[in-house]
C-alpha atoms as a PDB file:
ATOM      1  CA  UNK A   1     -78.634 -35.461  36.509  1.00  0.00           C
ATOM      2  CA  UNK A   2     -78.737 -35.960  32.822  1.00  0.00           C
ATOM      3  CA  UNK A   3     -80.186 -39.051  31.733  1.00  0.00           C
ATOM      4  CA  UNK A   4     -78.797 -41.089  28.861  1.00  0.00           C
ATOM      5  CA  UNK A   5     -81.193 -43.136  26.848  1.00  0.00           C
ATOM      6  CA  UNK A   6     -78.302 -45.494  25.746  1.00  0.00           C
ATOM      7  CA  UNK A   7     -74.835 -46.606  27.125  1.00  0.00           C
ATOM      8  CA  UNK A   8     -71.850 -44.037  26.212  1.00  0.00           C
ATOM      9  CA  UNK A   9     -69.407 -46.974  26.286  1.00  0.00           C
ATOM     10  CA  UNK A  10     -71.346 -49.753  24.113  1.00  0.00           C
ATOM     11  CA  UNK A  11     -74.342 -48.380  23.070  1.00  0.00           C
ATOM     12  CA  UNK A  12     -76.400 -50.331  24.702  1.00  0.00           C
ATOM     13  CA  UNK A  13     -80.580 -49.042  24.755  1.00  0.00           C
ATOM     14  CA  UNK A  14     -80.403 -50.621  28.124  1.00  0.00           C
ATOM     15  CA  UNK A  15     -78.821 -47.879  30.358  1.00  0.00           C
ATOM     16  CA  UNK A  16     -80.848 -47.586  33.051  1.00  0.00           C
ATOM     17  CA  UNK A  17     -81.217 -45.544  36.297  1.00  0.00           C
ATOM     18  CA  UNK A  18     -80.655 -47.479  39.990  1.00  0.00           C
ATOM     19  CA  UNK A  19     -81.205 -47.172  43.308  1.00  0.00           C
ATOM     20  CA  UNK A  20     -79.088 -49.803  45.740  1.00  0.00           C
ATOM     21  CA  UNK A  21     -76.160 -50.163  47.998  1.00  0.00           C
ATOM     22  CA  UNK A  22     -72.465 -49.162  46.185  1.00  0.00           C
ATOM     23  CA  UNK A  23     -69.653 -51.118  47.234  1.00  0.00           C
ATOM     24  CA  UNK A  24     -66.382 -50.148  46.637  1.00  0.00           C
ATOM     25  CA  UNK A  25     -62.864 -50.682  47.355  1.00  0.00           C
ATOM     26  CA  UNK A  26     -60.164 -48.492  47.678  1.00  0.00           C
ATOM     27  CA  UNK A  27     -56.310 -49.136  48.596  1.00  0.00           C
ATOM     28  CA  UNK A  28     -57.735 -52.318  50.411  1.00  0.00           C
ATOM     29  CA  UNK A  29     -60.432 -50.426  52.425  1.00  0.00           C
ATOM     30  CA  UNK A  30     -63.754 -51.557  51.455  1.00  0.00           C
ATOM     31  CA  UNK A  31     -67.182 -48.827  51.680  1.00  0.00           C
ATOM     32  CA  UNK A  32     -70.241 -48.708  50.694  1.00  0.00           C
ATOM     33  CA  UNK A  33     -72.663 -45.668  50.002  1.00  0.00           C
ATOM     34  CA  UNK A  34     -76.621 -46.363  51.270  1.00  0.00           C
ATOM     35  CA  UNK A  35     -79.154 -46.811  48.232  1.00  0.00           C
ATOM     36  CA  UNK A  36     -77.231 -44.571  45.899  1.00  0.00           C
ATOM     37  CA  UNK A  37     -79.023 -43.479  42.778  1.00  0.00           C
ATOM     38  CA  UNK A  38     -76.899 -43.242  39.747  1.00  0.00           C
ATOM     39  CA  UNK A  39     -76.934 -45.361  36.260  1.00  0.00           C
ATOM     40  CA  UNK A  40     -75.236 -48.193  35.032  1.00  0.00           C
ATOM     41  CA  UNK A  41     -75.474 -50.680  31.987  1.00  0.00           C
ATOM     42  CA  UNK A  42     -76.046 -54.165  32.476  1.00  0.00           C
ATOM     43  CA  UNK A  43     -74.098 -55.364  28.887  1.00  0.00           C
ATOM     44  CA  UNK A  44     -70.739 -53.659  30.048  1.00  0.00           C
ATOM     45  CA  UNK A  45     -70.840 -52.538  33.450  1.00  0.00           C
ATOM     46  CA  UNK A  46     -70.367 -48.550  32.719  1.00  0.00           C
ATOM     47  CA  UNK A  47     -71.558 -46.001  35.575  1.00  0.00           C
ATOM     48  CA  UNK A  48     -72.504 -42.421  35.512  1.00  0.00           C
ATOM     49  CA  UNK A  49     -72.899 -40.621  38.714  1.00  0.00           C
ATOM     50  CA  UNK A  50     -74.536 -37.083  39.018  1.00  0.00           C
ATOM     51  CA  UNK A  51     -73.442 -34.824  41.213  1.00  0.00           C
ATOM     52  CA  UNK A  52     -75.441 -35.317  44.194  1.00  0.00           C
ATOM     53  CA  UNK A  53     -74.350 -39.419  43.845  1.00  0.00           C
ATOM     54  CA  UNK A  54     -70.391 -38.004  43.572  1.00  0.00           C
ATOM     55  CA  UNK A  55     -70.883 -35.581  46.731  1.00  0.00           C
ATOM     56  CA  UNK A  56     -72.272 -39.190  49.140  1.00  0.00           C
ATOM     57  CA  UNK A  57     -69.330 -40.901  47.091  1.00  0.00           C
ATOM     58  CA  UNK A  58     -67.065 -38.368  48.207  1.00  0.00           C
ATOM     59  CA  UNK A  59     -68.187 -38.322  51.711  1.00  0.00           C
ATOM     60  CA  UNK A  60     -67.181 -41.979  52.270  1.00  0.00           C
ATOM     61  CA  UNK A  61     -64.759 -43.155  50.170  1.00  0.00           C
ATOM     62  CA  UNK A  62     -61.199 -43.196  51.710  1.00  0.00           C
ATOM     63  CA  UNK A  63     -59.552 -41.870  48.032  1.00  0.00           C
ATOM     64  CA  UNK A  64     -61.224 -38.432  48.756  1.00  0.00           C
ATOM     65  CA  UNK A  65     -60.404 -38.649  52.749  1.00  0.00           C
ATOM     66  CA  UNK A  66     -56.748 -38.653  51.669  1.00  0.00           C
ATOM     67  CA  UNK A  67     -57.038 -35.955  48.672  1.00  0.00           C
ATOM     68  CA  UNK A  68     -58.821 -33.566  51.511  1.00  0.00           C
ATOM     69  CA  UNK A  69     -56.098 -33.882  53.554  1.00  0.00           C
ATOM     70  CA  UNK A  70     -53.561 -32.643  50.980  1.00  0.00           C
ATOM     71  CA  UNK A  71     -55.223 -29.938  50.272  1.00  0.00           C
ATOM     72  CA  UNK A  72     -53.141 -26.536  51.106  1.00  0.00           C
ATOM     73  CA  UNK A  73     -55.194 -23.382  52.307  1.00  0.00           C
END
């Protein structure tokens, strides 16, 4: 994963790579993915995810459950 030095959203210098619990919602069904790594400013909130973060993501959230099971062969 690329890491940025400052926010892309508000420029903050105080984008900075984490490691904890991500709780979501989606449709009304809550999940969370186990010490996640990923970065996130503190000033607005903004969130990058690599692609190893995105592929955990994936694997619990029910928004890609549903996509997978659209998918035609």
């Amino acid at each position: 994963m690329t890491i940025l030095k400052s926010c892309p959203n508000c420029g903050s210098k105080r984008f900075k790579k984490v490691k904890r619990d991500l709780r979501e919602e989606y449709e009304g069904e809550a999940y969370v993915v186990r010490a996640l790594e990923f970065q996130e400013c503190p000033v607005c909130g903004e969130r990058l995810f690599g692609p190893d973060a995105m592929r955990r993501i994936e694997e619990v959230s029910p928004a890609y459950s549903k996509r997978g099971a659209r998918r035609v062969a």
